[in-house]
C-alpha atoms as a PDB file:
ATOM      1  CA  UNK A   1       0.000   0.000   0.000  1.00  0.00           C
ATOM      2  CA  UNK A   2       1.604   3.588  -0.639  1.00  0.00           C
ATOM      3  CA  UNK A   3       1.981   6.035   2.270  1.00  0.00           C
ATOM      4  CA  UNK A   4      -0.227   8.495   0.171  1.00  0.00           C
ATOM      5  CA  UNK A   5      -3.216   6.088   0.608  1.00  0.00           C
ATOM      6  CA  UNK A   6      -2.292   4.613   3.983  1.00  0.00           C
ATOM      7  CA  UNK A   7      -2.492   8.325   5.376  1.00  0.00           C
ATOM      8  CA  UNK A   8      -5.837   9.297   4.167  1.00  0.00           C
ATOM      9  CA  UNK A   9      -7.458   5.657   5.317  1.00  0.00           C
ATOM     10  CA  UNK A  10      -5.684   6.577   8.494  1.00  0.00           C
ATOM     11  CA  UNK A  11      -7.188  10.334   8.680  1.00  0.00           C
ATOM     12  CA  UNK A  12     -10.434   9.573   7.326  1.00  0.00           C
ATOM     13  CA  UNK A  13     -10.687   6.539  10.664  1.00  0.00           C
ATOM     14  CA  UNK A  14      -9.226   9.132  13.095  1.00  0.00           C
ATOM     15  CA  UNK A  15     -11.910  12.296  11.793  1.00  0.00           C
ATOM     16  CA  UNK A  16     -14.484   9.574  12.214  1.00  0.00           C
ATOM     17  CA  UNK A  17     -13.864   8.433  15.688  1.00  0.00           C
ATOM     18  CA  UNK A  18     -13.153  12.259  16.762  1.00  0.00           C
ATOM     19  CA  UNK A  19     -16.719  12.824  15.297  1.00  0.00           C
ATOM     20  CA  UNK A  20     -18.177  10.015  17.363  1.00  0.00           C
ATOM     21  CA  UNK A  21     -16.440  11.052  20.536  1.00  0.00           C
ATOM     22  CA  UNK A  22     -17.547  14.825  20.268  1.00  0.00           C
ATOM     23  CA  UNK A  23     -21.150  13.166  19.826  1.00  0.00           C
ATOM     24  CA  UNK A  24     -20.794  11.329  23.120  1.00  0.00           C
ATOM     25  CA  UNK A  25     -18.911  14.423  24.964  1.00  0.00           C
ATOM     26  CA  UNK A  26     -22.148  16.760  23.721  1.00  0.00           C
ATOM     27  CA  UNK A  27     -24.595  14.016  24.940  1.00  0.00           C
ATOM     28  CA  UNK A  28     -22.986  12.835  28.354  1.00  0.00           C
ATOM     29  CA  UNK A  29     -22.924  17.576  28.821  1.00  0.00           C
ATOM     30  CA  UNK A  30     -26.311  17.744  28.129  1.00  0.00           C
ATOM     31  CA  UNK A  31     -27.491  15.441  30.974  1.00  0.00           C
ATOM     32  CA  UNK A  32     -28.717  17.488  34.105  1.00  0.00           C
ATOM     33  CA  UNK A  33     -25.827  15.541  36.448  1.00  0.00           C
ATOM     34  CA  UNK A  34     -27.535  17.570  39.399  1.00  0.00           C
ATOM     35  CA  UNK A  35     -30.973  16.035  38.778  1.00  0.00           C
ATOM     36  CA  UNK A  36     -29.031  12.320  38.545  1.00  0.00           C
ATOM     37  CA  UNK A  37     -27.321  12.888  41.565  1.00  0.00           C
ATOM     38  CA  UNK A  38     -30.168  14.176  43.981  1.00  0.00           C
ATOM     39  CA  UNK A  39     -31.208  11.580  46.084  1.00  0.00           C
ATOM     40  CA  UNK A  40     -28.553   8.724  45.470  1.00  0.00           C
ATOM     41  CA  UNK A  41     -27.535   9.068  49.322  1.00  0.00           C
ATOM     42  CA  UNK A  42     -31.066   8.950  50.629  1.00  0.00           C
ATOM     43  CA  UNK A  43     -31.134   6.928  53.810  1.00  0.00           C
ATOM     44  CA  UNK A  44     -27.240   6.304  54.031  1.00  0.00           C
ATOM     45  CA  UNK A  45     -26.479   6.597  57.646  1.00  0.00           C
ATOM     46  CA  UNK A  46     -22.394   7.976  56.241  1.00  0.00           C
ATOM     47  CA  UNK A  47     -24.079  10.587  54.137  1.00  0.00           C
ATOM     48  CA  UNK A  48     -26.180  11.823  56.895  1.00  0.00           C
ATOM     49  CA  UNK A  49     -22.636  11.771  58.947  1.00  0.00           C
ATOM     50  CA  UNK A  50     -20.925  13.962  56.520  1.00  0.00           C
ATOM     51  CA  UNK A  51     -23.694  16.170  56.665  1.00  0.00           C
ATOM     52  CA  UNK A  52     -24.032  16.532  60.209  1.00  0.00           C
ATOM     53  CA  UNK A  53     -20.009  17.119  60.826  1.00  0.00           C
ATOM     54  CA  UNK A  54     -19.992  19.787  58.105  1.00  0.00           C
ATOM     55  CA  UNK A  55     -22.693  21.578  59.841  1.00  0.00           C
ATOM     56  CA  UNK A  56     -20.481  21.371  62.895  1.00  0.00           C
ATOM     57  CA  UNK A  57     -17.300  22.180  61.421  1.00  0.00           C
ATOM     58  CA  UNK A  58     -19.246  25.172  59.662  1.00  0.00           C
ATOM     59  CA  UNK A  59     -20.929  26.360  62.907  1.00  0.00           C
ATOM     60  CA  UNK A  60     -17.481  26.140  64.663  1.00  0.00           C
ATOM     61  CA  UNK A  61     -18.346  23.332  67.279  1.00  0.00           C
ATOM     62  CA  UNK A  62     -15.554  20.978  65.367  1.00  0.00           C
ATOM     63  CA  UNK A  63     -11.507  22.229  64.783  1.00  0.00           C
ATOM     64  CA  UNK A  64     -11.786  21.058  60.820  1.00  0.00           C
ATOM     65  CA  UNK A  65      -7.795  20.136  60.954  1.00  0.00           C
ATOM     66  CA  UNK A  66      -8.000  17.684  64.273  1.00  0.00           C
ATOM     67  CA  UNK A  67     -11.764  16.784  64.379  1.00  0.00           C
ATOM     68  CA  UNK A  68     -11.866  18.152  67.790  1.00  0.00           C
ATOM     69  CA  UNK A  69     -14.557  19.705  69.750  1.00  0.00           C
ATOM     70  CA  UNK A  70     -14.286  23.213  70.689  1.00  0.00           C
ATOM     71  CA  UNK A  71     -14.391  24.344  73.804  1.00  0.00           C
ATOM     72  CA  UNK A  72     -16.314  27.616  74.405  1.00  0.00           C
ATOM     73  CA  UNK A  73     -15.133  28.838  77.861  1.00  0.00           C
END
């Protein structure tokens, strides 16, 4: 096979499978990944841990670097 013709199979397979993975990139963008992800930790007992000792370190009861309660004296 010449190089001439190897090269364009070659570019024509490579502009075809960019093609096909700007199709996917547009599709998997266009998906609301807010609305897929609200409510996947419903009734996890770690979740509701996370949530609870972000409040805390966010309200200042917790030291965020040792995980400490702080004492208010």
């Amino acid at each position: 096979m010449n190089t001439k013709l190897f090269l364009e199979k070659r570019i024509t397979r490579i502009e075809s499978e960019i093609k096909e993975l700007r199709e996917e990139l547009n599709e998997s963008q266009s998906k609301n990944w807010l609305k897929q992800v609200t409510g996947s930790f419903e009734d996890e007992s770690a979740f509701e841990a996370v949530i609870a000792y972000g409040k805390a370190i966010r309200s200042e009861e917790i030291d965020p670097l040792t995980g400490q309660a702080i004492n208010e004296e």
